[in-house]
Protein backbone atom coordinates (compact mmCIF):
# COMPACT_ATOMS: atom_id res chain seq x y z
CA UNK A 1 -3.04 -56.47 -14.02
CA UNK A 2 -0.57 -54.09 -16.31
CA UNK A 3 1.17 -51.07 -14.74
CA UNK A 4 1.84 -48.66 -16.77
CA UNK A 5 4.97 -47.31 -16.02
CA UNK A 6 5.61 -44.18 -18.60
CA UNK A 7 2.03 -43.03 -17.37
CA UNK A 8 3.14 -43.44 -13.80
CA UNK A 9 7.06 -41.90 -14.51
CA UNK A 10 4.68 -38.74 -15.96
CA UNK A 11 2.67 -38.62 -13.33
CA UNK A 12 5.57 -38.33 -10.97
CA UNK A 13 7.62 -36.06 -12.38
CA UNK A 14 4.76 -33.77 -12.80
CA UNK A 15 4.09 -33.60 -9.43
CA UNK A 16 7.37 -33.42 -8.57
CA UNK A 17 7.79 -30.39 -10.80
CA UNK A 18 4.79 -28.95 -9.16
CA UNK A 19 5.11 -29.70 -5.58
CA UNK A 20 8.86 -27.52 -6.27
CA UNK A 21 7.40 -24.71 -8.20
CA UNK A 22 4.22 -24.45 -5.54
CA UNK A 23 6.64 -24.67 -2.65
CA UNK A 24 9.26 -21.90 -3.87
CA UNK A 25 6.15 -19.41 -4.63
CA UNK A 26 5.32 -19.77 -1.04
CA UNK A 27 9.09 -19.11 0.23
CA UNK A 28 9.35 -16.19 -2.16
CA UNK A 29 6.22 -14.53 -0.76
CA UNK A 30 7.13 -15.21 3.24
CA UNK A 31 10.36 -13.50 1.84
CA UNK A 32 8.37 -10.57 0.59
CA UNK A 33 6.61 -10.47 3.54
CA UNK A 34 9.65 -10.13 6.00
CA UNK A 35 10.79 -7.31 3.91
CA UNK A 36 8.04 -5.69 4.71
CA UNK A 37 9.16 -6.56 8.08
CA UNK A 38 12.92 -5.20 7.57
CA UNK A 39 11.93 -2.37 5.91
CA UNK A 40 9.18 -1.29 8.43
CA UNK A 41 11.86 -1.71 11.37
CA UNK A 42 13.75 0.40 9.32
CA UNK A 43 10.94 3.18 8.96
CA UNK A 44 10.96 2.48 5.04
CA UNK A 45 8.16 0.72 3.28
CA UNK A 46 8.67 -2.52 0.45
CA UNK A 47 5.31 -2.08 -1.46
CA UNK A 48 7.06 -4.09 -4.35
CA UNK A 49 8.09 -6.67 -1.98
CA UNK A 50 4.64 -6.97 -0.37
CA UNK A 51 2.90 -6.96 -3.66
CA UNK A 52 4.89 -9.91 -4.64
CA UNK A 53 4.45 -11.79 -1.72
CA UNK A 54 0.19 -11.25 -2.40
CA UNK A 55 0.76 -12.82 -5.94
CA UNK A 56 2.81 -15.63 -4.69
CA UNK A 57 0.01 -16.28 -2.77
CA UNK A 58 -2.70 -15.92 -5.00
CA UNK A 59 -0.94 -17.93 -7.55
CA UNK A 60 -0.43 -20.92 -4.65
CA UNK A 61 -3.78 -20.67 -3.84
CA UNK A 62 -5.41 -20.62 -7.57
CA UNK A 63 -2.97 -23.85 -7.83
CA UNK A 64 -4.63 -25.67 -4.76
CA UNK A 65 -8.20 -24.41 -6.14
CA UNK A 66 -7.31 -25.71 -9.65
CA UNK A 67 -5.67 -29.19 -8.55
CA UNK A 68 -9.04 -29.31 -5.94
CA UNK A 69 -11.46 -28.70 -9.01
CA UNK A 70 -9.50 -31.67 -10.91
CA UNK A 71 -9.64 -33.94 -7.98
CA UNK A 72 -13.80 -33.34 -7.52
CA UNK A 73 -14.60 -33.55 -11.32
């Protein structure tokens, strides 16, 4: 038995790079959503904070749907 250790260096660096990007997506929308917080307290509104925080979101959850798809095929 061979390991293959430039497949399994990609392997980990893309998941790496991944597990970073999906994991500041998700900080910058709890961000947007507590200054929706601040700015509610404040009696203003951050529609262009909250709408960020939704595609943050959307784009961490169309990442989990796409690596689940590649896990079931």
């Amino acid at each position: 038995m061979t390991i293959d250790w430039a497949a399994l260096g990609s392997v980990f660096g893309v998941s790496l790079v991944v597990t970073v990007v999906l994991v500041g997506l998700f900080t910058l929308g709890v961000a947007g959503l507590s200054r929706r917080e601040r700015a509610a307290a404040r009696g203003g509104s951050a529609t262009a904070a909250v709408t960020g925080a939704y595609v943050c979101f959307a784009a961490c959850a169309a990442a989990v749907a796409y690596g689940i798809r590649l896990i079931v095929a």
